[in-house]
C-alpha atoms as a PDB file:
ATOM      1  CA  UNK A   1     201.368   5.856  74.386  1.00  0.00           C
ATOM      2  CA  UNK A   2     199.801   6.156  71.054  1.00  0.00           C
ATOM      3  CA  UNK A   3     200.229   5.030  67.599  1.00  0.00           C
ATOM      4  CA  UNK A   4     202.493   5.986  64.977  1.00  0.00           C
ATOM      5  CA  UNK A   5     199.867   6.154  62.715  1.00  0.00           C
ATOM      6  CA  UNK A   6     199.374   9.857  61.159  1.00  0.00           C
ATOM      7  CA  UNK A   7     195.475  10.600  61.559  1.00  0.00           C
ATOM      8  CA  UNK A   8     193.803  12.542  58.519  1.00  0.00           C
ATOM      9  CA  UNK A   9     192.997  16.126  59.123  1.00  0.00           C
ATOM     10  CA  UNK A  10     192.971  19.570  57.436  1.00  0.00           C
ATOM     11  CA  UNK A  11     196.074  20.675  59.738  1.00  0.00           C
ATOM     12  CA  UNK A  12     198.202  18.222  58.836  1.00  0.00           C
ATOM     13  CA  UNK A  13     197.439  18.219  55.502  1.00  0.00           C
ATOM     14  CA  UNK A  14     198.197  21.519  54.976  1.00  0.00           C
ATOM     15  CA  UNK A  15     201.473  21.253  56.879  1.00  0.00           C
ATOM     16  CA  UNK A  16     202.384  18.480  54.330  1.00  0.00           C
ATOM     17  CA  UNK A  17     201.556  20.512  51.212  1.00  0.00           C
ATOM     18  CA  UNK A  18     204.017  23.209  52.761  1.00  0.00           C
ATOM     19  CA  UNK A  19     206.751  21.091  53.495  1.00  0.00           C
ATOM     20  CA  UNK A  20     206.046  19.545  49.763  1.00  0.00           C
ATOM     21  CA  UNK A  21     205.875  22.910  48.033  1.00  0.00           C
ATOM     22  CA  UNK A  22     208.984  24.166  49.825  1.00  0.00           C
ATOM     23  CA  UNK A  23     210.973  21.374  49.243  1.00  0.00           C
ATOM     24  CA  UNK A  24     210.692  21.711  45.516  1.00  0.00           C
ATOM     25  CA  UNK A  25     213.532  24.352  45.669  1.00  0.00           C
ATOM     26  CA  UNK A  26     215.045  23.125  48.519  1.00  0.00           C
ATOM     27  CA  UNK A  27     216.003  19.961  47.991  1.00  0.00           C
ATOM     28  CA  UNK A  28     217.778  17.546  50.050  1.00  0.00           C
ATOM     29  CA  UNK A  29     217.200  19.982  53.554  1.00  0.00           C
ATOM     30  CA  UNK A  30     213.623  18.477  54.367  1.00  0.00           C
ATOM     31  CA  UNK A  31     214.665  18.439  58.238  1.00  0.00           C
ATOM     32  CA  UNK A  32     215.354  22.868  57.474  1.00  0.00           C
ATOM     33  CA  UNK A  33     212.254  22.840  55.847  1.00  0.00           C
ATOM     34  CA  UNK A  34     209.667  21.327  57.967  1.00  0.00           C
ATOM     35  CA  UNK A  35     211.442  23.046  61.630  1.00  0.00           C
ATOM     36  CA  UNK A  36     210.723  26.186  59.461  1.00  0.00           C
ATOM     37  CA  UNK A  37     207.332  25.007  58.876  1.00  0.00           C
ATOM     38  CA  UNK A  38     206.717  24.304  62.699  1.00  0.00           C
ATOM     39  CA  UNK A  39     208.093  27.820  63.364  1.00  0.00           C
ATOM     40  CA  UNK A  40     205.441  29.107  60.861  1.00  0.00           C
ATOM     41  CA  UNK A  41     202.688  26.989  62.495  1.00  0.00           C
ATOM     42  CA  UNK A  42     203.837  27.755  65.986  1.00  0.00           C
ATOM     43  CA  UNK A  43     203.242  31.462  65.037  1.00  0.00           C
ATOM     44  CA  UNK A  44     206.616  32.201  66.117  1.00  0.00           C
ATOM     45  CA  UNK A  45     210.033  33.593  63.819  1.00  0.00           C
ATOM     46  CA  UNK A  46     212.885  31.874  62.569  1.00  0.00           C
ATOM     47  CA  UNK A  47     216.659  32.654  62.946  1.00  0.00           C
ATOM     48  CA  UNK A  48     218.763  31.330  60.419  1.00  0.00           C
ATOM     49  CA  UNK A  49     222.397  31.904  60.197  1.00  0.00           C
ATOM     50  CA  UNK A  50     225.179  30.629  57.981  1.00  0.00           C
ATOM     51  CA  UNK A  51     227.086  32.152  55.361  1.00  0.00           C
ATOM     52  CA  UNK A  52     225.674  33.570  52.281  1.00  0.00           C
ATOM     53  CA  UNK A  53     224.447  31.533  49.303  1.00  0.00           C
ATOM     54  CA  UNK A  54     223.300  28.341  51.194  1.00  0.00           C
ATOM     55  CA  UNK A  55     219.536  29.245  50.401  1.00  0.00           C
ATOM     56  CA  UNK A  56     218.217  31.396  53.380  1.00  0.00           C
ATOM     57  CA  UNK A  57     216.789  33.986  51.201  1.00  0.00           C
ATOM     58  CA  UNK A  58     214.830  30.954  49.095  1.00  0.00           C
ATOM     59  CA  UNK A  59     213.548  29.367  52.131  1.00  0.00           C
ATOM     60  CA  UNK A  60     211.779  32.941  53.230  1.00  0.00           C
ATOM     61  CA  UNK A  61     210.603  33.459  49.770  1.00  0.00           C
ATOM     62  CA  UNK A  62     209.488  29.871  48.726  1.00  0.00           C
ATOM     63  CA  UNK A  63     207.411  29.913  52.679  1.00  0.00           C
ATOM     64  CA  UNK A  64     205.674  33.041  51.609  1.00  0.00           C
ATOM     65  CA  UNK A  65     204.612  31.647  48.056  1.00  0.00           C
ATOM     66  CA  UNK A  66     203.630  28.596  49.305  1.00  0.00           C
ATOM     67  CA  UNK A  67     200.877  30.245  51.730  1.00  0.00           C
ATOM     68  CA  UNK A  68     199.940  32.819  49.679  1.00  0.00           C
ATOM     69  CA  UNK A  69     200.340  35.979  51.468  1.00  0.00           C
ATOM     70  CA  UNK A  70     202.765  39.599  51.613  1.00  0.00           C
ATOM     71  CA  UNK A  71     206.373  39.275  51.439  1.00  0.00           C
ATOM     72  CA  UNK A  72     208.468  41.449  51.921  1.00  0.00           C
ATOM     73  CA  UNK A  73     212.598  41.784  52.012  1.00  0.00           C
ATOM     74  CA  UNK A  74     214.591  44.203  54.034  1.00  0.00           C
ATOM     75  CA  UNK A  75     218.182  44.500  53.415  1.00  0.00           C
ATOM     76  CA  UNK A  76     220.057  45.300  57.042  1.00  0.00           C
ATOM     77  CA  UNK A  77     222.561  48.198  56.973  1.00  0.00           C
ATOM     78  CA  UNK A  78     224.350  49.861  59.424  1.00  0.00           C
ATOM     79  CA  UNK A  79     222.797  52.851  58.600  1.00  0.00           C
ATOM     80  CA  UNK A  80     219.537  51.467  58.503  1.00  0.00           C
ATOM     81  CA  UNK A  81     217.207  53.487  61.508  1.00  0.00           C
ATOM     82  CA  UNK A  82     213.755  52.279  63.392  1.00  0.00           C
ATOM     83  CA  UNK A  83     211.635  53.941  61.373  1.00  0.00           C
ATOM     84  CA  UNK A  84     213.339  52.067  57.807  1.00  0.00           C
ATOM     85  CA  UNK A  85     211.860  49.233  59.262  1.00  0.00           C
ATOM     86  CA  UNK A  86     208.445  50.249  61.766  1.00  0.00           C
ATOM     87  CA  UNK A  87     207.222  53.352  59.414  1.00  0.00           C
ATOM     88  CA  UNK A  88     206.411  57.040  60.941  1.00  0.00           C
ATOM     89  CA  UNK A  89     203.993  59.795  60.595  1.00  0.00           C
ATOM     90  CA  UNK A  90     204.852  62.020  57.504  1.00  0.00           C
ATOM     91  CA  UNK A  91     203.104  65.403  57.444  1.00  0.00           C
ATOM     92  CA  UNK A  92     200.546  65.429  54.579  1.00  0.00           C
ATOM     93  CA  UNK A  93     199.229  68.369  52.864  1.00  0.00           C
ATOM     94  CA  UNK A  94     201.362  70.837  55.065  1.00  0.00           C
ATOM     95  CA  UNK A  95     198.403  70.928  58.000  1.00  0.00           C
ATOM     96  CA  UNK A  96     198.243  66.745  59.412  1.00  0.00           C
ATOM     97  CA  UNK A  97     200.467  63.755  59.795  1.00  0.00           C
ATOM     98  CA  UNK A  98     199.403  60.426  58.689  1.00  0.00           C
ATOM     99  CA  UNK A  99     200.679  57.206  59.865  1.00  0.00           C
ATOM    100  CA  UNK A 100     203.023  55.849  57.110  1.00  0.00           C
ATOM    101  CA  UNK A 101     203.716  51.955  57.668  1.00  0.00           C
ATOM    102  CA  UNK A 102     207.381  50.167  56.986  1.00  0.00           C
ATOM    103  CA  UNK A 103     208.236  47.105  55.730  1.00  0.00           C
ATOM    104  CA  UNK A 104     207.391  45.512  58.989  1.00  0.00           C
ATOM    105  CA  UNK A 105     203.520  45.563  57.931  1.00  0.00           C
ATOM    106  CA  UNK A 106     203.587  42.478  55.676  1.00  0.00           C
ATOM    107  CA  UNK A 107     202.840  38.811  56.448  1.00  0.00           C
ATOM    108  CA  UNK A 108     206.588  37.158  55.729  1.00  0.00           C
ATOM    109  CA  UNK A 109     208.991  39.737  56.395  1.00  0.00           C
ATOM    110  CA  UNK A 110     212.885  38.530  55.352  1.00  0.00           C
ATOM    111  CA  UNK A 111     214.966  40.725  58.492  1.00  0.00           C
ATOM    112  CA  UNK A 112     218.094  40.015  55.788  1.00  0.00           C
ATOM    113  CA  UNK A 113     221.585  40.032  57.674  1.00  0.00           C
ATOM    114  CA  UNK A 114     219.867  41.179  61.206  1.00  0.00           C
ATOM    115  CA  UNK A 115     223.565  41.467  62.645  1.00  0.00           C
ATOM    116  CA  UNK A 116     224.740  44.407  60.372  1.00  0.00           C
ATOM    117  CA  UNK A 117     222.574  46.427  61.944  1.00  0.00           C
ATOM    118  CA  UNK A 118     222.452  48.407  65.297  1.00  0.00           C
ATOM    119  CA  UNK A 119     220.983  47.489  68.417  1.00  0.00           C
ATOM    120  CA  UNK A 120     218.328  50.232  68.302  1.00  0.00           C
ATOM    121  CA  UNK A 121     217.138  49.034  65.171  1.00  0.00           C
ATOM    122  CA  UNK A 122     217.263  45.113  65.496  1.00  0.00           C
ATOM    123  CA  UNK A 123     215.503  46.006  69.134  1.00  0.00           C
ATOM    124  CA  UNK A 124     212.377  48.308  67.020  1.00  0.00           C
ATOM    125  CA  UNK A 125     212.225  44.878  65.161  1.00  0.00           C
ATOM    126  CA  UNK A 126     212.271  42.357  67.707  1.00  0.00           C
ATOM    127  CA  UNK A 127     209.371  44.787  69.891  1.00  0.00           C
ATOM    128  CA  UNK A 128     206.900  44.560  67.346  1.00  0.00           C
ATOM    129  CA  UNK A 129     207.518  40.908  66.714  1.00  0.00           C
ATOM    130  CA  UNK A 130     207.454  40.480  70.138  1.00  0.00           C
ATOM    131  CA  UNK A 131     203.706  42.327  70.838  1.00  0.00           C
ATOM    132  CA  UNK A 132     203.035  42.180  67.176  1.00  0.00           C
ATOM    133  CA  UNK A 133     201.940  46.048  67.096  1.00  0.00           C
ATOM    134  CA  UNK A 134     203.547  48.962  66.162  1.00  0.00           C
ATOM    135  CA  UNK A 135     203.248  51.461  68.810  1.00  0.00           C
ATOM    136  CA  UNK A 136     203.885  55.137  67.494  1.00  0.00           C
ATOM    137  CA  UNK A 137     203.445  58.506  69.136  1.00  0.00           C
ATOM    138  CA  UNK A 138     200.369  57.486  71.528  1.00  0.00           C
ATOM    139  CA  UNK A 139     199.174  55.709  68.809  1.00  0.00           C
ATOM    140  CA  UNK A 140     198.748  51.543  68.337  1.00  0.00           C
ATOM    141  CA  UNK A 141     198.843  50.525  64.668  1.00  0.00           C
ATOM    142  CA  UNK A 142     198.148  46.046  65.045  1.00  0.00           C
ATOM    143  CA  UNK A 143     199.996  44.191  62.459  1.00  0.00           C
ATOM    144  CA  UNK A 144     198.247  41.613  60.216  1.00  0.00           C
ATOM    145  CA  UNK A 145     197.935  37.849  60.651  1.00  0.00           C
ATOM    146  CA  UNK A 146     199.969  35.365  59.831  1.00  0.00           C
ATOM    147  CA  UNK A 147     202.739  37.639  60.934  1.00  0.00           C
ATOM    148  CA  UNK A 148     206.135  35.949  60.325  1.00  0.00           C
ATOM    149  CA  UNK A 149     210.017  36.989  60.434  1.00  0.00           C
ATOM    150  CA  UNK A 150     212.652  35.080  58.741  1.00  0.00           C
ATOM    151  CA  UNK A 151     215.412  37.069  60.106  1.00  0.00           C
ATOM    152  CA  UNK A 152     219.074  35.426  58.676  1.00  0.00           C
ATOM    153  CA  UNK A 153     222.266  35.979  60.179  1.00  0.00           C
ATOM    154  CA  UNK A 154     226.178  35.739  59.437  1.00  0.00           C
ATOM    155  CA  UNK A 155     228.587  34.486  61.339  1.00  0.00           C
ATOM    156  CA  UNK A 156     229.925  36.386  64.210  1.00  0.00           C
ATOM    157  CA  UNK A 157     233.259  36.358  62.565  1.00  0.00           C
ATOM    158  CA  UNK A 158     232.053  38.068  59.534  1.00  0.00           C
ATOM    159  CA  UNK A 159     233.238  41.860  59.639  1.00  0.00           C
ATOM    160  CA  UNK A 160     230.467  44.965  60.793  1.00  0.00           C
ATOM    161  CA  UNK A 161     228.650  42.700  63.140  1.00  0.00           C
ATOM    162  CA  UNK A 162     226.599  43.454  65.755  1.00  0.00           C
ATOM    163  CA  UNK A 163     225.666  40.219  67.209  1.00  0.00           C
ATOM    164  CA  UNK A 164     222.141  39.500  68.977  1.00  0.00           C
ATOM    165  CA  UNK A 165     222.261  39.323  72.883  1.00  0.00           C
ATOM    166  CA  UNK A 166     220.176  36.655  75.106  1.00  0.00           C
ATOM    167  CA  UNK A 167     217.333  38.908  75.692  1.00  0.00           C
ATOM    168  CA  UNK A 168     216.566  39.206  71.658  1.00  0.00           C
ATOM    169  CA  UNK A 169     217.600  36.026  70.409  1.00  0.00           C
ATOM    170  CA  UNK A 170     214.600  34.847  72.966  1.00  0.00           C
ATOM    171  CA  UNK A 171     212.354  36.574  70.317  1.00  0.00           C
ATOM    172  CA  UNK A 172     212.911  33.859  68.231  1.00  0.00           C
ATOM    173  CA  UNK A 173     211.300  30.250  68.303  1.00  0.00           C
ATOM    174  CA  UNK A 174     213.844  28.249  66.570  1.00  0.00           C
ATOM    175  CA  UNK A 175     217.162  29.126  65.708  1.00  0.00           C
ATOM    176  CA  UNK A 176     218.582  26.942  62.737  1.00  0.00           C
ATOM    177  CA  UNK A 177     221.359  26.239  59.803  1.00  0.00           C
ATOM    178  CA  UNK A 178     220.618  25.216  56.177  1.00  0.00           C
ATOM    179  CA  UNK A 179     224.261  24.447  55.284  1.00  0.00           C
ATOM    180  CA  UNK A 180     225.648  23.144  51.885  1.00  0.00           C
ATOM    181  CA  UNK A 181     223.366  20.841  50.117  1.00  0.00           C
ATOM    182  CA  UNK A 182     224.309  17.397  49.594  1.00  0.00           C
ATOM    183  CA  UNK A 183     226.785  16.636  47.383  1.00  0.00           C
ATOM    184  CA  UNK A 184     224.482  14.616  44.916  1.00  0.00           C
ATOM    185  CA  UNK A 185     221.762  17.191  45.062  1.00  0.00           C
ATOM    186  CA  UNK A 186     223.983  19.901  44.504  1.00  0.00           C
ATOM    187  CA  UNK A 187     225.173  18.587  40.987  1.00  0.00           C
ATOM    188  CA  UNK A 188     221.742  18.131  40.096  1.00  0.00           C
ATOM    189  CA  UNK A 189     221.314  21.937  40.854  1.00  0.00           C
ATOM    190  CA  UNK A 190     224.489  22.946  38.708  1.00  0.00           C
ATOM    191  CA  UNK A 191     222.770  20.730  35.773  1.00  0.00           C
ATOM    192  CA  UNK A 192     219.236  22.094  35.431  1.00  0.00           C
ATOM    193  CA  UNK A 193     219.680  25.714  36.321  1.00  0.00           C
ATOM    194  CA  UNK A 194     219.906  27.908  33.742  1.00  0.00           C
ATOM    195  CA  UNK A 195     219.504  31.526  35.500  1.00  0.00           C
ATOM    196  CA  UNK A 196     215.479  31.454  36.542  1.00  0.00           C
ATOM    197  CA  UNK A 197     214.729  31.177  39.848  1.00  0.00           C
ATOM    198  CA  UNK A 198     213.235  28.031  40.496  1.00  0.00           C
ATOM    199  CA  UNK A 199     211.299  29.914  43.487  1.00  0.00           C
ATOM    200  CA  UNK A 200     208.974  32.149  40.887  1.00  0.00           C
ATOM    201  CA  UNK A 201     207.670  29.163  39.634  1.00  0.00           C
ATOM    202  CA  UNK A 202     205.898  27.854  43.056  1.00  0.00           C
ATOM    203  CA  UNK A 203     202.422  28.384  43.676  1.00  0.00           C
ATOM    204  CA  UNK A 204     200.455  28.670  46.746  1.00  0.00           C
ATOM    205  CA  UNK A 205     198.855  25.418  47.864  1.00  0.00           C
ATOM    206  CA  UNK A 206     197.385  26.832  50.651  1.00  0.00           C
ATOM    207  CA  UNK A 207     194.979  30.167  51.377  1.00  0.00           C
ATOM    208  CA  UNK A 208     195.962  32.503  54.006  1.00  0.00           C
ATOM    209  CA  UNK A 209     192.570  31.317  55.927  1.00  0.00           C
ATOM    210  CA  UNK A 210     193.621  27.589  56.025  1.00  0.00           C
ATOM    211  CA  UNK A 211     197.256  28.707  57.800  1.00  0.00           C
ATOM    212  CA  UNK A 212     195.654  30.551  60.230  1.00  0.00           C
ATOM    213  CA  UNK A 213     192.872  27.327  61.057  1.00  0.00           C
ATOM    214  CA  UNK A 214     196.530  25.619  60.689  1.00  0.00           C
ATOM    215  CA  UNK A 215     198.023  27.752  63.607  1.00  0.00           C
ATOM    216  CA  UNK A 216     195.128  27.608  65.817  1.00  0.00           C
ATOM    217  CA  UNK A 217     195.180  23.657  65.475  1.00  0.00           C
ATOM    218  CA  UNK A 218     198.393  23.267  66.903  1.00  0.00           C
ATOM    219  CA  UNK A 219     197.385  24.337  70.708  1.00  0.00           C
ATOM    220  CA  UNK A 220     194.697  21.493  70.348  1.00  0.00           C
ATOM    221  CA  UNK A 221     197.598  19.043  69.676  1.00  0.00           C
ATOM    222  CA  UNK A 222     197.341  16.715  72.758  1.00  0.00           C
ATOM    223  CA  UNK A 223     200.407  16.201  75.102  1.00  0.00           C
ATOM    224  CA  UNK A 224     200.005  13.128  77.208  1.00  0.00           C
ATOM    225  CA  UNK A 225     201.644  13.506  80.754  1.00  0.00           C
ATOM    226  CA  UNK A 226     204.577  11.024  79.715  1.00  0.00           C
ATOM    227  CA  UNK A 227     205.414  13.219  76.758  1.00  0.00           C
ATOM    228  CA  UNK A 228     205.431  16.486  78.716  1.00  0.00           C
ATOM    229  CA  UNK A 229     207.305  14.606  81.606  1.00  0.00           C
ATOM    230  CA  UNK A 230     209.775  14.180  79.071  1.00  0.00           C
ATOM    231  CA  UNK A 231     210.094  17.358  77.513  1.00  0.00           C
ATOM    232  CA  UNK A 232     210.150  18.745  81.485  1.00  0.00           C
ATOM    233  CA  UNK A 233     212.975  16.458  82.364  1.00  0.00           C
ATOM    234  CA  UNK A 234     215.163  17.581  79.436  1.00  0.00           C
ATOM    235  CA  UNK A 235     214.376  21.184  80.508  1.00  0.00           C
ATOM    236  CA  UNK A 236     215.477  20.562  84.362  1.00  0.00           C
ATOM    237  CA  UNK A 237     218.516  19.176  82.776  1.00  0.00           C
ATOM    238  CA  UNK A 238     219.921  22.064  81.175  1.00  0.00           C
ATOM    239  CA  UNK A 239     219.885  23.678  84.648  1.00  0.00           C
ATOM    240  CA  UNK A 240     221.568  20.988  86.144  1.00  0.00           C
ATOM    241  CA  UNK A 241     224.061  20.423  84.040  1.00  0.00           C
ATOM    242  CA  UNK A 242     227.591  21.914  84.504  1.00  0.00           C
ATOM    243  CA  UNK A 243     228.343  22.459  80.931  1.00  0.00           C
ATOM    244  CA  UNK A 244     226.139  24.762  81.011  1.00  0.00           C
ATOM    245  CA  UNK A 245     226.358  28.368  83.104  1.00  0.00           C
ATOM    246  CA  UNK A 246     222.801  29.447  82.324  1.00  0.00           C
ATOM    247  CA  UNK A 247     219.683  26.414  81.637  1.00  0.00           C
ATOM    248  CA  UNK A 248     216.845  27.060  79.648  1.00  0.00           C
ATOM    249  CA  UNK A 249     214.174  29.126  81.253  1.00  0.00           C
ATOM    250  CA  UNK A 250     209.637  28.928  81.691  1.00  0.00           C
ATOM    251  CA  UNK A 251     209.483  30.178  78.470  1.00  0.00           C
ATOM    252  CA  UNK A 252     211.656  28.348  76.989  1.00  0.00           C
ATOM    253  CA  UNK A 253     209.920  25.484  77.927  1.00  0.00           C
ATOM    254  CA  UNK A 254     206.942  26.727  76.861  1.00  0.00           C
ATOM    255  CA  UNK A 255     208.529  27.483  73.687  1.00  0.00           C
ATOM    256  CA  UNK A 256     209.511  23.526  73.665  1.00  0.00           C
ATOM    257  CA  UNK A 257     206.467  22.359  74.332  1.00  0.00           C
ATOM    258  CA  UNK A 258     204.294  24.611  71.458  1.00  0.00           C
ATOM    259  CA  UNK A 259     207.291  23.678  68.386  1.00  0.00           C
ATOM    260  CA  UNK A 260     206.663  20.083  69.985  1.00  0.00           C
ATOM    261  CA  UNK A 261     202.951  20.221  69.310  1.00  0.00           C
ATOM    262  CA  UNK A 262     203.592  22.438  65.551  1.00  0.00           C
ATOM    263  CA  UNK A 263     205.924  19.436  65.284  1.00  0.00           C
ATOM    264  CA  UNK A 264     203.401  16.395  65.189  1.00  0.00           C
ATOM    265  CA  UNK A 265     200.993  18.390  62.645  1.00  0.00           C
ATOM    266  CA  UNK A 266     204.193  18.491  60.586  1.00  0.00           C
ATOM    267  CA  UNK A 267     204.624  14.508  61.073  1.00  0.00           C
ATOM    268  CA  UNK A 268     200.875  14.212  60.094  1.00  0.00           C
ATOM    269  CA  UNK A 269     199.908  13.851  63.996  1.00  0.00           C
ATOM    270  CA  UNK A 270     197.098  15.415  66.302  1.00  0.00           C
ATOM    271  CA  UNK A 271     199.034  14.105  69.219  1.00  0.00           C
ATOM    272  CA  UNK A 272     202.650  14.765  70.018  1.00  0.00           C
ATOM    273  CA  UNK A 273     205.499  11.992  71.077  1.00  0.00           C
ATOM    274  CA  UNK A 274     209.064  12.205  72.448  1.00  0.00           C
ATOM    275  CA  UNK A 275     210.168  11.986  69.129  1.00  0.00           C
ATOM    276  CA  UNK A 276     208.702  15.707  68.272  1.00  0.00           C
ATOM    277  CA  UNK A 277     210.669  16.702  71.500  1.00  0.00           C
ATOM    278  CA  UNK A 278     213.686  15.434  70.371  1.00  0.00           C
ATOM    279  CA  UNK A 279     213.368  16.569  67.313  1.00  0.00           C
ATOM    280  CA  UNK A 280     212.886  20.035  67.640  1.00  0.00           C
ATOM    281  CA  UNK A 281     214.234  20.689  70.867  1.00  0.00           C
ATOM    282  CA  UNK A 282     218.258  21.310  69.715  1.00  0.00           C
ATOM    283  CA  UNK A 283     216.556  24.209  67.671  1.00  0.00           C
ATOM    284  CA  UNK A 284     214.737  25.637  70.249  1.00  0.00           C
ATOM    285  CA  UNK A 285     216.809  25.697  73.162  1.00  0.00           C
ATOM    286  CA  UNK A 286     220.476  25.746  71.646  1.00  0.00           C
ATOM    287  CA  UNK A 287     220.438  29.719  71.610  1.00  0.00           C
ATOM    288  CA  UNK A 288     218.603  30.405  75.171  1.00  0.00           C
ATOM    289  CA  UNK A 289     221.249  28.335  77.332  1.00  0.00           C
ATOM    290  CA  UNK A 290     224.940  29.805  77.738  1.00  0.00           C
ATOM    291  CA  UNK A 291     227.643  27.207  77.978  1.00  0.00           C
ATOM    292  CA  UNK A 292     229.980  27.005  80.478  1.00  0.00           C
ATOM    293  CA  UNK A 293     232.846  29.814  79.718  1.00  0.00           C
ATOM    294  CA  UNK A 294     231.461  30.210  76.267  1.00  0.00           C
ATOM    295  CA  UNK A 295     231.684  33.581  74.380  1.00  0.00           C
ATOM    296  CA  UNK A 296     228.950  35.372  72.915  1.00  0.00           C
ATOM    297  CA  UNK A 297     227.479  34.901  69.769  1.00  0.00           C
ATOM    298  CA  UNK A 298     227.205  32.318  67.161  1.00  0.00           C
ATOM    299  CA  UNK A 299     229.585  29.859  68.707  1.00  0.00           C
ATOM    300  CA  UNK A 300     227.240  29.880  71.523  1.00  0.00           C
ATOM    301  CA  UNK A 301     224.745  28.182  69.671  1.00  0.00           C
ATOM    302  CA  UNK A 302     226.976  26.008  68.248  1.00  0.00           C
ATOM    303  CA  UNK A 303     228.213  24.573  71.766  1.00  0.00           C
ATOM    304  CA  UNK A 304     224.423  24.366  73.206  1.00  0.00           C
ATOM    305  CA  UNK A 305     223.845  22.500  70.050  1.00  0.00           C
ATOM    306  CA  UNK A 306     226.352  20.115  71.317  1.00  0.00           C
ATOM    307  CA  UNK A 307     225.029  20.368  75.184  1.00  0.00           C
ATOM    308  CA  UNK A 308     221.716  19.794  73.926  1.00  0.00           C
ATOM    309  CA  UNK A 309     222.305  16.724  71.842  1.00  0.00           C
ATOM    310  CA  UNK A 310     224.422  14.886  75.228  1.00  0.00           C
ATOM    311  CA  UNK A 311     221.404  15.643  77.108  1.00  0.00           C
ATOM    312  CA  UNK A 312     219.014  14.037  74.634  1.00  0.00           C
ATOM    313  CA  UNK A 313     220.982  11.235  74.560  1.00  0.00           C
ATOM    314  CA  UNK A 314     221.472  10.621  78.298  1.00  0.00           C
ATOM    315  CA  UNK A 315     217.992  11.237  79.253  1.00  0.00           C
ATOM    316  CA  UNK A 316     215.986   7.842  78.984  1.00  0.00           C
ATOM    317  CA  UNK A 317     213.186   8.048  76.848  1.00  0.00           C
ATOM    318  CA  UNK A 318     209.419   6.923  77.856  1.00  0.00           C
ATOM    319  CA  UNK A 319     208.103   3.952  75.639  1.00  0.00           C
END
């Protein structure tokens, strides 16, 4: 087994000037902040659900400033169709139609309160995130790179609902909470704002060419065979345990293993250990198992949180 000793390199150091930057506005949650980094890295999404005014909105916002690139916000509605969010060809001049693109062409896209809409329109979402294209009327329109979702949603108790099922909440690499801040750092807060948002002050301290060298370092991120023995083992465990009605799948492994490597760039690393297993591993797989005679929805996650955690700590770790 290696080291704990971070080794210098441009990955790493960019991952740390994220974290840093985001940080700065979201204070006391540096555990939200760098699993939303990984997710970034990983070039997967991000789920994030809790109740309003906990700072989901910021982190989206403060991850697009920090690297430099589009962001864009869309508001879920009920009434809110495919094309609101994909685009459409709009007839131009009376004799041709041109392609038109939606707010899903952008580099950070905020999918704001992804549960209030339909199904047809949160599945037009999750397709293109999914083969990251927009595919139109024969016609293939690619979208650009980094491409990113931060897609937040309420609880499943929260009236006009339409909660996510297995298949789509797949889509997503990690599935996380910010909750309330910490008492201490939430007085601060109350003291020092005066109305600005502390999120238009941030800078980039990164170019959209270093993320991208960022997210093609992480599948060079070695894995030594104890380290994916482990990861394998905690995988084979969510099938057998009977907690748990449905165990987490091949790609939800493979999911594990690519936040795991993300993970040790974000710890300043070039080579993964348990300890990037463990700690993304709740967020990962927490919302692709179904606990034993759970119901649907948020409180699913909640339990496989709890599954998950058991598991971790029953499962002997290699030294």
């Amino acid at each position: 087994m290696e080291a704990l000793v971070p080794i210098a390199g441009p990955a790493p150091e960019v991952a740390a000037r994220i974290v840093k930057n985001v940080g700065r506005v979201l204070e006391g949650k540096r555990e939200v902040v760098s699993l939303a980094v990984v997710a970034l890295l990983a070039r997967g999404h991000l789920l994030v659900e809790d109740v309003p005014g906990v700072g989901k909105t910021t982190l989206a916002r403060a991850l697009a400033k920090s690297v430099g690139v589009a962001f864009r916000r869309l508001q879920f509605t009920s009434d809110l169709m495919p094309a609101d969010v994909l685009g459409g060809n709009v007839l131009e001049s009376g004799t041709r139609f041109v392609f038109r693109p939606g707010p899903v062409f952008t580099n950070v896209l905020l999918a704001d309160e992804i549960n209030r809409t339909t199904p047809r329109t949160q599945s037009a979402l999750l397709e293109a995130m999914d083969e990251r294209r927009v595919s139109l009327d024969g016609q293939t329109h690619p979208l650009d790179e980094p491409f990113f979702v931060v897609a937040t949603q309420n609880p499943e108790e929260f009236h006009g609902t339409y909660p996510l099922p297995e298949s789509q909440l797949d889509r997503f690499l990690l599935r996380l909470r910010v909750g309330y801040p910490p008492p201490e750092v939430e007085r601060l807060v109350l003291s020092r704002r005066r109305g600005e948002d502390p999120t238009d002050a941030l800078e980039s301290v990164c170019t959209r060419d270093e993320l991208l060298a960022a997210q093609q370092s992480v599948d060079r991120v070695r894995v030594d065979d104890a380290v994916l023995d482990y990861l394998h083992a905690l995988v084979l465990a969510t099938r057998r345990s009977p907690l748990l009605e449905l165990g987490a799948s091949t790609r939800a492994a493979l999911a594990l293993e690519r936040a795991t490597r993300a993970h040790a760039l974000v710890e300043g690393r070039t080579f993964a250990l348990p300890d990037d297993v463990r700690a993304v591993a709740s967020a990962v797989l927490a919302h692709r198992v179904r606990p034993a005679g759970a119901r649907d929805g948020m409180a699913v996650a909640h339990d496989g949180e709890r599954v998950i955690r058991e598991l971790l700590a029953e499962l002997p770790v290699p030294v």
